[in-house]
Protein backbone atom coordinates (compact mmCIF):
# COMPACT_ATOMS: atom_id res chain seq x y z
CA UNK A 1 0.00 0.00 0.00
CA UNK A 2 1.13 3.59 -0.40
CA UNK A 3 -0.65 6.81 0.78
CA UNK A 4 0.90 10.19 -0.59
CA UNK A 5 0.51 12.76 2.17
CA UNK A 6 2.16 16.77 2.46
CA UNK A 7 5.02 17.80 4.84
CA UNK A 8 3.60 17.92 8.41
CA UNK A 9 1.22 15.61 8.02
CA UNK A 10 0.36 13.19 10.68
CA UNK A 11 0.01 9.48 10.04
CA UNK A 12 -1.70 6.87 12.17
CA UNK A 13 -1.34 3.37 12.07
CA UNK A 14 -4.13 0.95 13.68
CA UNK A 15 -3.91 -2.06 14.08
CA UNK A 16 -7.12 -4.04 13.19
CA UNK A 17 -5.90 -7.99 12.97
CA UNK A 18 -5.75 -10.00 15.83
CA UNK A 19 -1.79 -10.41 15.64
CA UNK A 20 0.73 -8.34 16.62
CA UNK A 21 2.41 -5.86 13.82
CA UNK A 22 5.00 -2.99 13.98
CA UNK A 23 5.69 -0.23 11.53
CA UNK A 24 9.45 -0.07 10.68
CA UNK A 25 11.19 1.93 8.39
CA UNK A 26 12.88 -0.20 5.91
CA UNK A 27 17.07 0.53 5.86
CA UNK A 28 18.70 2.36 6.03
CA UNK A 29 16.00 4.78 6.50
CA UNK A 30 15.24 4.85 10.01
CA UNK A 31 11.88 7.31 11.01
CA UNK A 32 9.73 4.65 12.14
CA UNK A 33 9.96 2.33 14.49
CA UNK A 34 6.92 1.38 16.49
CA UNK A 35 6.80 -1.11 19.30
CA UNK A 36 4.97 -4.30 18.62
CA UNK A 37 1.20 -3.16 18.41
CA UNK A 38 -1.29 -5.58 19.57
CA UNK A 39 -4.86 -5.35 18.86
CA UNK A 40 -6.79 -1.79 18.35
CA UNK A 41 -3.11 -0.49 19.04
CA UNK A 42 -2.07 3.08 17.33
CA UNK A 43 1.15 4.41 15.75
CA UNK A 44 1.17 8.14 14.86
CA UNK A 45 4.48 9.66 13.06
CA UNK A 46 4.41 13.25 12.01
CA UNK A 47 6.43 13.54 8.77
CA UNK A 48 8.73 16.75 8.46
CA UNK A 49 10.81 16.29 5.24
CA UNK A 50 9.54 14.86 1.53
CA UNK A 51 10.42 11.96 0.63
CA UNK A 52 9.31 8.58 0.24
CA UNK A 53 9.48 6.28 3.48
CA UNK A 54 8.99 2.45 3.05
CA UNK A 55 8.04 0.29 5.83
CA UNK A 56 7.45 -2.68 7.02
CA UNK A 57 6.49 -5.07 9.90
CA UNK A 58 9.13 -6.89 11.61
CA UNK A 59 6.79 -9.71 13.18
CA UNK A 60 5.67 -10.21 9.19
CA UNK A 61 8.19 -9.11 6.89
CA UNK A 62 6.15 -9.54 3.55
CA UNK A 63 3.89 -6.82 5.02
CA UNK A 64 4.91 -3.64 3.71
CA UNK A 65 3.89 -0.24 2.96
CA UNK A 66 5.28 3.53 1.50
CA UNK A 67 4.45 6.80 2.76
CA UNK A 68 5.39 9.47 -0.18
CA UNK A 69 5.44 12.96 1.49
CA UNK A 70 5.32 15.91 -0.90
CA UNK A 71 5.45 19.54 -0.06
């Protein structure tokens, strides 16, 4: 999945499954980094530079994402 948002945006991650996921930037990038989040549990991130910033979760590696942040 990728979601294009502007500078300053804030971006919230819920998570809705019954496992456990993070969100973790993908190297070397290194903005996100969640702890484990277990059911119903939130990530927010507030992105201050463009740029695109690819993630993943740690728990399940093939689950991955991209935030694109334009000005």
């Amino acid at each position: 999945m990728t979601i294009t948002v502007h500078v300053g945006a804030v971006v919230t991650w819920t998570n809705a499954d019954q496992d456990s996921h993070t969100v973790t930037s993908v190297p070397p990038a290194s903005q996100l980094q969640s702890p484990a989040l277990n059911t119903s549990g939130v990530y927010r991130h507030t992105f201050t530079a463009a740029g695109t910033y690819a993630y993943l979760c740690t728990i399940h590696p093939f689950m991955t994402g991209t935030v694109v942040v334009t000005r």
